[in-house]
Protein backbone atom coordinates (compact mmCIF):
# COMPACT_ATOMS: atom_id res chain seq x y z
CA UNK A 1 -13.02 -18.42 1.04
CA UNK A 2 -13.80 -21.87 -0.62
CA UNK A 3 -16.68 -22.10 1.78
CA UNK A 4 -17.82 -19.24 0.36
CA UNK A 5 -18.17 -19.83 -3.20
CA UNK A 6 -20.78 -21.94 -2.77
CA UNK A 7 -23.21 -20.73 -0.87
CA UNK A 8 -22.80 -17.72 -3.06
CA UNK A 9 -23.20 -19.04 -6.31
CA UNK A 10 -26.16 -21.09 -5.21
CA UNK A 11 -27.83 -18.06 -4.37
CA UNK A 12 -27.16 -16.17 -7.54
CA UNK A 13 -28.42 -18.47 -10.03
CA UNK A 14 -31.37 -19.62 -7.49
CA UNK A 15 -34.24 -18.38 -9.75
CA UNK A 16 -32.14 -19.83 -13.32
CA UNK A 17 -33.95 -22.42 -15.55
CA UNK A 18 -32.74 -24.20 -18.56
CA UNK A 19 -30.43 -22.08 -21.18
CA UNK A 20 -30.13 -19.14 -18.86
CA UNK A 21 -28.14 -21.35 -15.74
CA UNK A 22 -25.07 -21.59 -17.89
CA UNK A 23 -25.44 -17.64 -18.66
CA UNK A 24 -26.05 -17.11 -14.85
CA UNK A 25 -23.15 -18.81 -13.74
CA UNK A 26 -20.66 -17.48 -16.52
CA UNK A 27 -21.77 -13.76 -15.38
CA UNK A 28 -21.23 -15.07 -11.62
CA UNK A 29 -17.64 -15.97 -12.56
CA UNK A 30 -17.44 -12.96 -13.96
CA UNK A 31 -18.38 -10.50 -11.07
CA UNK A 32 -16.30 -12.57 -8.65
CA UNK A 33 -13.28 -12.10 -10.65
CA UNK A 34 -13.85 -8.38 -11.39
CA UNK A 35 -14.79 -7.98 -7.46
CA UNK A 36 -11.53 -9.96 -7.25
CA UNK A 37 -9.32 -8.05 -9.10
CA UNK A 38 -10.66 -4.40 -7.79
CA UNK A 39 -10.41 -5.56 -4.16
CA UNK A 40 -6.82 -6.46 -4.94
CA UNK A 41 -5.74 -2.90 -6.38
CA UNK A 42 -7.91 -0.79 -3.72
CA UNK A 43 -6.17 -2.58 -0.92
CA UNK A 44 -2.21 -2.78 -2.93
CA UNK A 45 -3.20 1.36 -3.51
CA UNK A 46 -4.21 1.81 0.69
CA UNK A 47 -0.73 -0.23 1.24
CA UNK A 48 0.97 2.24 -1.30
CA UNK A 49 -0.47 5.30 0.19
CA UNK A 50 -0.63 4.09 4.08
CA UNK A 51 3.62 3.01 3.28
CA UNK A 52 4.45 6.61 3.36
CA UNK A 53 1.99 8.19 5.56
CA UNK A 54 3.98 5.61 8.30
CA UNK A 55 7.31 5.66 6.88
CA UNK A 56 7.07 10.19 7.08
CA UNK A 57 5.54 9.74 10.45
CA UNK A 58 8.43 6.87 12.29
CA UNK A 59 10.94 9.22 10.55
CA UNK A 60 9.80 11.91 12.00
CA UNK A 61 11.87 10.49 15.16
CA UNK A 62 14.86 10.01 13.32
CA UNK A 63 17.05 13.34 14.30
CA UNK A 64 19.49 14.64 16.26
CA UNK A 65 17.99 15.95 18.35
CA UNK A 66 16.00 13.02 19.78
CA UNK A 67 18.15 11.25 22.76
CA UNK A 68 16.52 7.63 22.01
CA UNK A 69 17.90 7.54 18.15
CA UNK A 70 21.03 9.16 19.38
CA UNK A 71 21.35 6.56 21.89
CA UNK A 72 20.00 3.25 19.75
CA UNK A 73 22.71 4.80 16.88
CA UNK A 74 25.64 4.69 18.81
CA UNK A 75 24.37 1.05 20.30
CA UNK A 76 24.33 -0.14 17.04
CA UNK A 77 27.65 1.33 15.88
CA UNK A 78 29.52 0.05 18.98
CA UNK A 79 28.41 -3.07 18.21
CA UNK A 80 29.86 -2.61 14.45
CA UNK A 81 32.98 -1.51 15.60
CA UNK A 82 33.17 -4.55 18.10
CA UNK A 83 32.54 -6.75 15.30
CA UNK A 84 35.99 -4.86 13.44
CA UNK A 85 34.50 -2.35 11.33
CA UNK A 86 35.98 1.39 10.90
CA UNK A 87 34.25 3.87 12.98
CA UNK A 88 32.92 5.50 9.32
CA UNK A 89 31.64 1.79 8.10
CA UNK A 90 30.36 1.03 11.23
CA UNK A 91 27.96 4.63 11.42
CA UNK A 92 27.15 4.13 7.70
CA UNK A 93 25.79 0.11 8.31
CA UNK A 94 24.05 1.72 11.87
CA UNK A 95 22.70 4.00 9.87
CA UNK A 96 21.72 1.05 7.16
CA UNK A 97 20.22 -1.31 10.06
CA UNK A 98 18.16 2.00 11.30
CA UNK A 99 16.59 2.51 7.57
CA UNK A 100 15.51 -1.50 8.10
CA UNK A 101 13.72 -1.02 11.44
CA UNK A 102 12.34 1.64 10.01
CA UNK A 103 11.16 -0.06 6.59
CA UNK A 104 9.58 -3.34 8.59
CA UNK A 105 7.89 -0.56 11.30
CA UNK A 106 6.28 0.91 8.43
CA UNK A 107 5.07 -2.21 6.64
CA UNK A 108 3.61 -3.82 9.82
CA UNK A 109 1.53 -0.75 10.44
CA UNK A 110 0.62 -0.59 6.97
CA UNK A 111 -0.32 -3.86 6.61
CA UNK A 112 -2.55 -3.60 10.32
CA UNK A 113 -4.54 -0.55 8.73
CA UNK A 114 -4.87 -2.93 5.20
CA UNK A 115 -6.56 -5.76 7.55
CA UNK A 116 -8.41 -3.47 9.57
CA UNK A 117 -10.18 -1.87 6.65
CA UNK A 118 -10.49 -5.78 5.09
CA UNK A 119 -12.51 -6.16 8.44
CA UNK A 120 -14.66 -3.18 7.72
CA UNK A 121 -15.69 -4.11 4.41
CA UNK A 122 -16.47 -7.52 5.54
CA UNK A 123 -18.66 -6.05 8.91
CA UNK A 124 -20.51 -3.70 6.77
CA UNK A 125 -20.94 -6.52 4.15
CA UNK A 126 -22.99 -8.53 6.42
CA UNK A 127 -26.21 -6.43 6.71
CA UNK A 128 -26.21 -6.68 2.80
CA UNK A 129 -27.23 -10.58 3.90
CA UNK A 130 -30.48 -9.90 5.43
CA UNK A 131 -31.28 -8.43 2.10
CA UNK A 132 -31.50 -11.22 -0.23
CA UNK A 133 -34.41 -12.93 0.11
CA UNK A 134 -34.66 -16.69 1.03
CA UNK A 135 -37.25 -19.18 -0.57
CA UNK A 136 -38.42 -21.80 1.89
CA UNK A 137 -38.40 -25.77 0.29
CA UNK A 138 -36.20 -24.72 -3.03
CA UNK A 139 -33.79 -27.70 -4.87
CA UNK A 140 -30.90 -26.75 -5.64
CA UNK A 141 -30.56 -26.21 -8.97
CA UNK A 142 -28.84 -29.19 -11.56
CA UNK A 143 -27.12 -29.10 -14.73
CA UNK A 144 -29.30 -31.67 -16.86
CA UNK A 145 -27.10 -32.19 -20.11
């Protein structure tokens, strides 16, 4: 990202002379922080939304019916009761270590979907490049005080 910035900002205030650089690079500042500060809440709102649609879906699974939770449950509480809890305690933490596989399932896909769509942007960002037009032999522009 710091390799970014300026590149960036050269090429926004390219074309500035005189009173209207300072003006050029304060609105610069400006957009990146605002671009900043959307990006952030679209992508903590996908992670909000995407949280649920995983957590519904992995416990979807969780039932009695379904021989591999019936199986990993009674693992887990055999383990507890090895360790010298009651057989009650020991379902209730089984149960408890179940909600936490659960929980970091769901954040790892979330957060997979939050850098896939990250990647998107960024991929469909690049054709806006071939947009901006370049000027051959330019200086970079100084700040004469």
């Amino acid at each position: 990202m710091a390799l970014l910035f300026v590149p960036l900002t050269t090429l926004a205030i390219a074309d500035l002379k005189g009173p209207e650089l300072g003006q050029g690079t304060g609105l610069n500042n400006m957009m990146r922080q605002l671009g900043g500060s959307f990006g952030i809440a679209v992508l903590t709102t996908i992670i909000h939304i995407r949280t649920g649609f995983h957590r519904s879906n992995l416990l979807s699974n969780i039932n009695p019916y379904n021989n591999a939770f019936n199986d990993r449950l009674h693992m887990i509480q055999q383990s507890f009761i090895a360790k010298g809890k009651s057989v009650t305690d020991a379902l209730h933490m089984a149960y408890g270590a179940i909600e936490g596989a659960v929980i970091k399932q769901s954040l790892l896909l979330t957060y997979d979907d939050a850098y896939y769509i990250s990647g998107l942007v960024m991929l469909f960002s690049i054709p806006l490049l071939y947009l901006q037009p370049f000027k051959k032999n330019v200086k970079a522009p100084t700040d004469v005080h």
